[in-house]
C-alpha atoms as a PDB file:
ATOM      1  CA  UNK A   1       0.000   0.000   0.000  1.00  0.00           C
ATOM      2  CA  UNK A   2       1.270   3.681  -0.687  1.00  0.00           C
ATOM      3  CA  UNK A   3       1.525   6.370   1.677  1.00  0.00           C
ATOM      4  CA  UNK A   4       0.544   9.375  -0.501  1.00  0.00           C
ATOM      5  CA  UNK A   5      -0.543  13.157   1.578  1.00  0.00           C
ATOM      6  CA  UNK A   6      -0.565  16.027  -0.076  1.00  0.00           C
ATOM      7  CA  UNK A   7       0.450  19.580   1.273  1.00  0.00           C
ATOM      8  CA  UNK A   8      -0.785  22.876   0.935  1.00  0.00           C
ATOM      9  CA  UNK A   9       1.761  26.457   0.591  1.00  0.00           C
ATOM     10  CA  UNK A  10       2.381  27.721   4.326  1.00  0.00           C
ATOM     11  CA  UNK A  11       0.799  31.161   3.937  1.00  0.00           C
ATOM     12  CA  UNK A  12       4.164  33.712   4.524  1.00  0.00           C
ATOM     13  CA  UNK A  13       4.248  34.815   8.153  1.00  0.00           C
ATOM     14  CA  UNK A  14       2.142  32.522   9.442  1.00  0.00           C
ATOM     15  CA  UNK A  15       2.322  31.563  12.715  1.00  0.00           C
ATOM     16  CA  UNK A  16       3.096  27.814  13.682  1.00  0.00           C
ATOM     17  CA  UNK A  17       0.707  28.073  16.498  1.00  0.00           C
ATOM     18  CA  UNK A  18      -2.126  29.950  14.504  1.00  0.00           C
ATOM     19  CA  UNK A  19      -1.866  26.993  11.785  1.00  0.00           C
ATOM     20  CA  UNK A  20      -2.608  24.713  14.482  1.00  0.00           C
ATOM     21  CA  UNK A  21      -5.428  25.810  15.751  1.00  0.00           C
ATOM     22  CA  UNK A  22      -6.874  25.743  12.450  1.00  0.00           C
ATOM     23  CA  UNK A  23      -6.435  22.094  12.698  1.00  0.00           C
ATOM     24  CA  UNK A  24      -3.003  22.034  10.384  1.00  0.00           C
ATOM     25  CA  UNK A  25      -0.152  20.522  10.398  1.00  0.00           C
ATOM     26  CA  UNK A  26       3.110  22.656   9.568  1.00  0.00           C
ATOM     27  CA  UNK A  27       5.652  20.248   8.040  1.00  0.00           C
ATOM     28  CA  UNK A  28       9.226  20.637   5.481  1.00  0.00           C
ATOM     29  CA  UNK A  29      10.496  19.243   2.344  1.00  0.00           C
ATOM     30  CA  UNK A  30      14.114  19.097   2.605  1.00  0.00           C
ATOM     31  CA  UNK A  31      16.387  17.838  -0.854  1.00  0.00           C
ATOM     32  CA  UNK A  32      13.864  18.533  -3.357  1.00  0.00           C
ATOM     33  CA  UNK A  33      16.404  21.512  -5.183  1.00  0.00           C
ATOM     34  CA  UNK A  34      19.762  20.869  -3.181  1.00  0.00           C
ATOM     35  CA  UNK A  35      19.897  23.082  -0.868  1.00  0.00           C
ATOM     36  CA  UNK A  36      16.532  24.722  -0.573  1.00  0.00           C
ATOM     37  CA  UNK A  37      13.241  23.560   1.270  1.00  0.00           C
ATOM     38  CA  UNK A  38       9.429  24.036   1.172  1.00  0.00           C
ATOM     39  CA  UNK A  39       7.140  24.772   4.187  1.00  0.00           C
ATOM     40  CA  UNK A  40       3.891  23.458   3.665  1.00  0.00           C
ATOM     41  CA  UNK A  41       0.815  21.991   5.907  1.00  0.00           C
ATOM     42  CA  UNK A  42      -1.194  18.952   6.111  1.00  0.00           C
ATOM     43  CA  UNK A  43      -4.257  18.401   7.562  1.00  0.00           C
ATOM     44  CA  UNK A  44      -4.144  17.166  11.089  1.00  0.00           C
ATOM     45  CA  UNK A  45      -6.549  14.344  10.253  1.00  0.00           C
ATOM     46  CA  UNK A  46      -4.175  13.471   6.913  1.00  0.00           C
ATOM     47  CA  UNK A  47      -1.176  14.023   9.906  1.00  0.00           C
ATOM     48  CA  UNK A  48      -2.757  11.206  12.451  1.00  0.00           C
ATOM     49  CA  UNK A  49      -3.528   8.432   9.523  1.00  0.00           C
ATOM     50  CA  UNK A  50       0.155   9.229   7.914  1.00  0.00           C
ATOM     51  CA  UNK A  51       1.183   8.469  11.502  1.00  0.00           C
ATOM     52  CA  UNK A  52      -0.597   5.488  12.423  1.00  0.00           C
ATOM     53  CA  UNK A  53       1.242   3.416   9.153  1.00  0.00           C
ATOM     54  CA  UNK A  54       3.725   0.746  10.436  1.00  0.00           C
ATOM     55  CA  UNK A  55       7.258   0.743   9.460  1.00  0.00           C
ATOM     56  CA  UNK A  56       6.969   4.890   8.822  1.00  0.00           C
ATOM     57  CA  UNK A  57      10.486   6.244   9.180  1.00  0.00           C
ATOM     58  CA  UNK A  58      11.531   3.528   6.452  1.00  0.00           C
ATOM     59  CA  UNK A  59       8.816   4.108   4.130  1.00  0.00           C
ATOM     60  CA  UNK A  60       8.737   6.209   0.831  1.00  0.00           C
ATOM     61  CA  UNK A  61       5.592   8.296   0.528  1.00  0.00           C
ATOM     62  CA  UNK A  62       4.176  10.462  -2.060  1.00  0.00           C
ATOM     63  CA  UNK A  63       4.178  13.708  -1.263  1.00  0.00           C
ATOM     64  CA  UNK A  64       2.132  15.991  -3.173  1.00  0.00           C
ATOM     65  CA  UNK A  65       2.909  19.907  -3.036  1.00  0.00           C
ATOM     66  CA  UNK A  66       0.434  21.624  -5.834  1.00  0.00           C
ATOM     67  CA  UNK A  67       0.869  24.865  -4.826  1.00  0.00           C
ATOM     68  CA  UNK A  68       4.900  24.547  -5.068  1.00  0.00           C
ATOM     69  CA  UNK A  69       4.241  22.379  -8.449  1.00  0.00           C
ATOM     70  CA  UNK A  70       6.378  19.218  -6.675  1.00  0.00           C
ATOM     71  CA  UNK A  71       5.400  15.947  -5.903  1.00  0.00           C
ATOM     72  CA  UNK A  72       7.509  12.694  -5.776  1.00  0.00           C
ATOM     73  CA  UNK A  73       8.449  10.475  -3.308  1.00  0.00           C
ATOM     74  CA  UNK A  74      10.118  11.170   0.222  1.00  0.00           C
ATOM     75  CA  UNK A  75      10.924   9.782   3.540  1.00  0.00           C
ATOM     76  CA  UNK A  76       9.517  11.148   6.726  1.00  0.00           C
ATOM     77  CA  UNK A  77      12.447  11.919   8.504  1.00  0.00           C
ATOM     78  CA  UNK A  78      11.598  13.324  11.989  1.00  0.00           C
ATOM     79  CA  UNK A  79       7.783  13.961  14.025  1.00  0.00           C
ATOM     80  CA  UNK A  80       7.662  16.500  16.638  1.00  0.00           C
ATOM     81  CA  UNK A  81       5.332  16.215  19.373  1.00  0.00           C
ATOM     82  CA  UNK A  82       3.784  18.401  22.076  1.00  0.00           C
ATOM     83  CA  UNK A  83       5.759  17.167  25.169  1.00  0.00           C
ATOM     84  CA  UNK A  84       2.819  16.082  27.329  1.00  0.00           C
ATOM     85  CA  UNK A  85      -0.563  15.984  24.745  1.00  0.00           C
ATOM     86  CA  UNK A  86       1.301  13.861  22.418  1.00  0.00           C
ATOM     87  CA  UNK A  87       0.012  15.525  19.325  1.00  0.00           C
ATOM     88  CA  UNK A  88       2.021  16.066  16.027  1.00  0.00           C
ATOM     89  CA  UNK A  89       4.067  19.491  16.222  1.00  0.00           C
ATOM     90  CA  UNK A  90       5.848  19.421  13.202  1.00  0.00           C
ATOM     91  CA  UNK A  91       7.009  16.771  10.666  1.00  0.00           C
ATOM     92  CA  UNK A  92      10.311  17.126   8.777  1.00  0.00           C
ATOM     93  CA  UNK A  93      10.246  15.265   5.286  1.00  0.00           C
ATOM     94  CA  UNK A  94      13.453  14.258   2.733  1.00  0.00           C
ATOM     95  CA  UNK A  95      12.860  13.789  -0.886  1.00  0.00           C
ATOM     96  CA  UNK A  96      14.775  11.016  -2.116  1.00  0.00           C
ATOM     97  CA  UNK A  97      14.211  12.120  -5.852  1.00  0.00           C
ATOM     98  CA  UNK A  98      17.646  12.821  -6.686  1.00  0.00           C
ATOM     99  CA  UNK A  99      19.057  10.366  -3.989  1.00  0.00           C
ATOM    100  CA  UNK A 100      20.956   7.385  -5.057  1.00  0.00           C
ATOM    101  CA  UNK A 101      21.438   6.094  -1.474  1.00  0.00           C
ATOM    102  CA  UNK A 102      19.524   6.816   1.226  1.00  0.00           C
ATOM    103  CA  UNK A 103      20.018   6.020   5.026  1.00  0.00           C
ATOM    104  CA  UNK A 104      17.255   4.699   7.128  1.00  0.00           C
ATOM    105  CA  UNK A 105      16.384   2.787  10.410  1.00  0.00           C
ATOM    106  CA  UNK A 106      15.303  -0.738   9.104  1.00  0.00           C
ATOM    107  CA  UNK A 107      13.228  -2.396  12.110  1.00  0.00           C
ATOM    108  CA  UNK A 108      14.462  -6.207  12.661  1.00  0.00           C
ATOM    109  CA  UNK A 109      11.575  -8.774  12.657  1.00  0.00           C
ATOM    110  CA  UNK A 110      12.700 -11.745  14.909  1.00  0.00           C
ATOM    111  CA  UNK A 111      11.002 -15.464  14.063  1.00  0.00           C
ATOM    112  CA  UNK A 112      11.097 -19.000  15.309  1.00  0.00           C
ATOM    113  CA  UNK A 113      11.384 -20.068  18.709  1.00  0.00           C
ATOM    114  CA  UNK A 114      14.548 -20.443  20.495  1.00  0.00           C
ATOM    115  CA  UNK A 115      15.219 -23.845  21.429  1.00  0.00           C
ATOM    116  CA  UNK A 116      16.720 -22.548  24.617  1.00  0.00           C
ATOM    117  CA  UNK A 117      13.821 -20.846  25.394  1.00  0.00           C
ATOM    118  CA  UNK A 118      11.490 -23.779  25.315  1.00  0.00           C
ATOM    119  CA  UNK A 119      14.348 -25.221  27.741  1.00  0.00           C
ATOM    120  CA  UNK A 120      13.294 -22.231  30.441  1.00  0.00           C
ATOM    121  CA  UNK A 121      15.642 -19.457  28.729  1.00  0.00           C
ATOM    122  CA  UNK A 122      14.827 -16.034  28.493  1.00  0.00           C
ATOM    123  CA  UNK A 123      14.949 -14.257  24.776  1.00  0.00           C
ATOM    124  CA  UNK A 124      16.660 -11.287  25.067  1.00  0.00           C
ATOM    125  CA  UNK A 125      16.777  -8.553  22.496  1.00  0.00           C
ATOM    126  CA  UNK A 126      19.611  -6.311  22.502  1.00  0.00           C
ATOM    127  CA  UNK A 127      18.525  -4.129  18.965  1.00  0.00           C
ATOM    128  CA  UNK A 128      15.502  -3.620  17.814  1.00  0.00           C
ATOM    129  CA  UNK A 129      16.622  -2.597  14.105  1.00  0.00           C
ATOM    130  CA  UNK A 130      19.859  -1.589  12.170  1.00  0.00           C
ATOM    131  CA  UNK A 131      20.327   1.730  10.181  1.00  0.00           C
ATOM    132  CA  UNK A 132      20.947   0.242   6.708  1.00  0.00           C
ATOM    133  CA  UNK A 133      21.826   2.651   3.354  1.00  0.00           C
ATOM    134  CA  UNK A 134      20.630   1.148   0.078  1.00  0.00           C
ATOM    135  CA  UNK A 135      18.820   2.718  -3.272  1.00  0.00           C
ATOM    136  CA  UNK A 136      15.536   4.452  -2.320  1.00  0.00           C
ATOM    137  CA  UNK A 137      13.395   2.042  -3.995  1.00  0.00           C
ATOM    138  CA  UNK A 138      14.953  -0.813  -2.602  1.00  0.00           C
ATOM    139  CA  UNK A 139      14.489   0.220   1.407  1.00  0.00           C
ATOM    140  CA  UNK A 140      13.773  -3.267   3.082  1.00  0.00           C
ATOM    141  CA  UNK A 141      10.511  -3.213   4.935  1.00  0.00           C
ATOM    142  CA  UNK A 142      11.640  -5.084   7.773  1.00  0.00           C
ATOM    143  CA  UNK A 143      14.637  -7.631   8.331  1.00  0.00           C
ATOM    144  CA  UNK A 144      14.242 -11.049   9.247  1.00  0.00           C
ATOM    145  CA  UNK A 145      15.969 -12.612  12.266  1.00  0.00           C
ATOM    146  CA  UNK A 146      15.778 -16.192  12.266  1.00  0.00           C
ATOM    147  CA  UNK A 147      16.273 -17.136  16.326  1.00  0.00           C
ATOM    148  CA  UNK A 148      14.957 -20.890  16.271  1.00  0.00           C
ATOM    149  CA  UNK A 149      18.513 -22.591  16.747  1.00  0.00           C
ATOM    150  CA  UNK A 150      19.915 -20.392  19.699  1.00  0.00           C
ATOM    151  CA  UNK A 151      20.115 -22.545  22.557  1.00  0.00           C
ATOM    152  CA  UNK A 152      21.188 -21.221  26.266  1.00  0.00           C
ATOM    153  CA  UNK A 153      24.363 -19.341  26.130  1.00  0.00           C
ATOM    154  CA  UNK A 154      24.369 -18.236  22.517  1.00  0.00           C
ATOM    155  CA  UNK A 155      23.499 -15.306  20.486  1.00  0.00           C
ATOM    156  CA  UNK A 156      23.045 -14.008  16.924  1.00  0.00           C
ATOM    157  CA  UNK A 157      25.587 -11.118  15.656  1.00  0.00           C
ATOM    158  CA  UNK A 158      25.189  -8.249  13.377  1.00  0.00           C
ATOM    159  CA  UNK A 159      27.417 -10.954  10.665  1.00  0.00           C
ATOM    160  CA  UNK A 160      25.073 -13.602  11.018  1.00  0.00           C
ATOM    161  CA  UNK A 161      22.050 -11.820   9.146  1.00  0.00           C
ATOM    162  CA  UNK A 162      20.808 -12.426   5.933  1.00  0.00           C
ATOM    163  CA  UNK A 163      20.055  -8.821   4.359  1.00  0.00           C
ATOM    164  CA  UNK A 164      19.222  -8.395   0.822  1.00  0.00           C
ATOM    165  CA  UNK A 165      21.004  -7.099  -2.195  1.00  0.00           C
ATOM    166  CA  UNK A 166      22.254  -3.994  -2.041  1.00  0.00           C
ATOM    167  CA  UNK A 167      21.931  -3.389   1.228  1.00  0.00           C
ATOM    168  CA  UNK A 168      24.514  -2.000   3.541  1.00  0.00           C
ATOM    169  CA  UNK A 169      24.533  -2.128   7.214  1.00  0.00           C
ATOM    170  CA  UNK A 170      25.775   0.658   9.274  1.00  0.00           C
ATOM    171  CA  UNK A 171      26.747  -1.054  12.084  1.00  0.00           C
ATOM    172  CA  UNK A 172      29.783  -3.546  13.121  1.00  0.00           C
ATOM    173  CA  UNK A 173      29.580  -6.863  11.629  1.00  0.00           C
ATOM    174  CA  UNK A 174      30.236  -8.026  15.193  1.00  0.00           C
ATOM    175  CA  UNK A 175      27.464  -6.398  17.410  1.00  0.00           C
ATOM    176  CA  UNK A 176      25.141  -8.862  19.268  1.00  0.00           C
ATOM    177  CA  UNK A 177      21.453  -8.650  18.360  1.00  0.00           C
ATOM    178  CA  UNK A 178      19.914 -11.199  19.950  1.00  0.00           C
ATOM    179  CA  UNK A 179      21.063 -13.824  22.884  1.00  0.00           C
ATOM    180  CA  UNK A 180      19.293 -16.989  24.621  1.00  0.00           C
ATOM    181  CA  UNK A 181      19.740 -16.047  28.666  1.00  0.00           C
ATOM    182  CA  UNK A 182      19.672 -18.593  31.596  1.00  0.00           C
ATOM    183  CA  UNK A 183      16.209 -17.466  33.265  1.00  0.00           C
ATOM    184  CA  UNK A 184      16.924 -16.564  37.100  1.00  0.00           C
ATOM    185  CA  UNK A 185      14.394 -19.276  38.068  1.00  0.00           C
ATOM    186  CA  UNK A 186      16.922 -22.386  36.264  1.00  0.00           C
ATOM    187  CA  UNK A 187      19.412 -20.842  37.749  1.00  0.00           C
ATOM    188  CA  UNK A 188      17.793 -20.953  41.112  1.00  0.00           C
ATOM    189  CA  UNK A 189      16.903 -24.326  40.993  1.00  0.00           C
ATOM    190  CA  UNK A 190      20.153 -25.521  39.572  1.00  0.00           C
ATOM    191  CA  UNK A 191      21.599 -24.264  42.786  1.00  0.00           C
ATOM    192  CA  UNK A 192      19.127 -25.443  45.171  1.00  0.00           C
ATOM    193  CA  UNK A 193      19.335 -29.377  43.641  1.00  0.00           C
END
């Protein structure tokens, strides 16, 4: 499914705060001419949808800017929030249109059961996903982690991953991902037999 919104010209001098009371959004294009950016608004109904897609900071969406005669396809690149409401602030978008690599925060999707775990060990996650760079339209929607043969004691490194063409990971080849911990409770009752 594609994430498409489309923006309306920020009126000059308006007021961040004003906007948002009329129930917009203000919001960026950065990348579209080098150097330069857009401000624009979206709707804050448009704003909550946009936000409530999985997988969002890794996601190309259409953006649509009539009024600035632009559209093509960018990453959301940072949400600002109200501190304590929670509500959208500001969103900060990055064209990838004249992009050959892009970086993003791919989220890691672990599978399987551990056989350690069904053995009373605890599955412990260390990341959660890896900041990958690869060609815009090739941005992996998740990455598989295969955990089914870790056994007590043993873990799955950066190395050990399977990622797909063209995809480079940011990270050291060595860093631990995932491990297979001995639970407290084994441990206890190791000691007490």
């Amino acid at each position: 499914m594609e994430l498409t919104v489309e923006g309306k010209a920020r009126p000059e001098g308006s007021k961040p705060r004003a906007l948002r009371r009329e129930g917009l959004v203000p919001a960026v294009l950065y990348g579209h001419k080098g150097t330069e950016s857009v401000e624009f608004t979206l709707g804050a109904k448009a704003v909550e949808n946009l936000l409530k897609q999985p997988s969002l900071g890794n996601r190309l969406i259409s953006v649509s800017l009539p009024d600035a005669s632009w559209s093509g396809q960018a990453l959301l690149r940072e949400v600002q929030t109200h501190p304590w409401k929670g509500f959208p602030y500001h969103l900060s978008f990055f064209s990838v249109e004249n992009q050959t690599k892009v970086e993003v925060e791919v989220p890691l999707r672990f599978v399987g059961t551990a056989v350690g775990v069904t053995s009373g060990g605890i599955l412990e996650a260390l990341l959660s996903s890896l900041k990958v760079i690869c060609k815009p339209d090739a941005i992996p929607e998740s990455i598989e982690v295969d955990v089914s043969g870790l056994d007590v004691g043993q873990g799955l490194q950066v190395s050990d991953l399977t990622v797909p063409d063209g995809v480079q990971v940011q990270i050291s080849p060595s860093q631990l991902i995932v491990g297979v911990q001995e639970s407290r409770m084994t441990r206890t009752a190791a000691a007490t037999a």
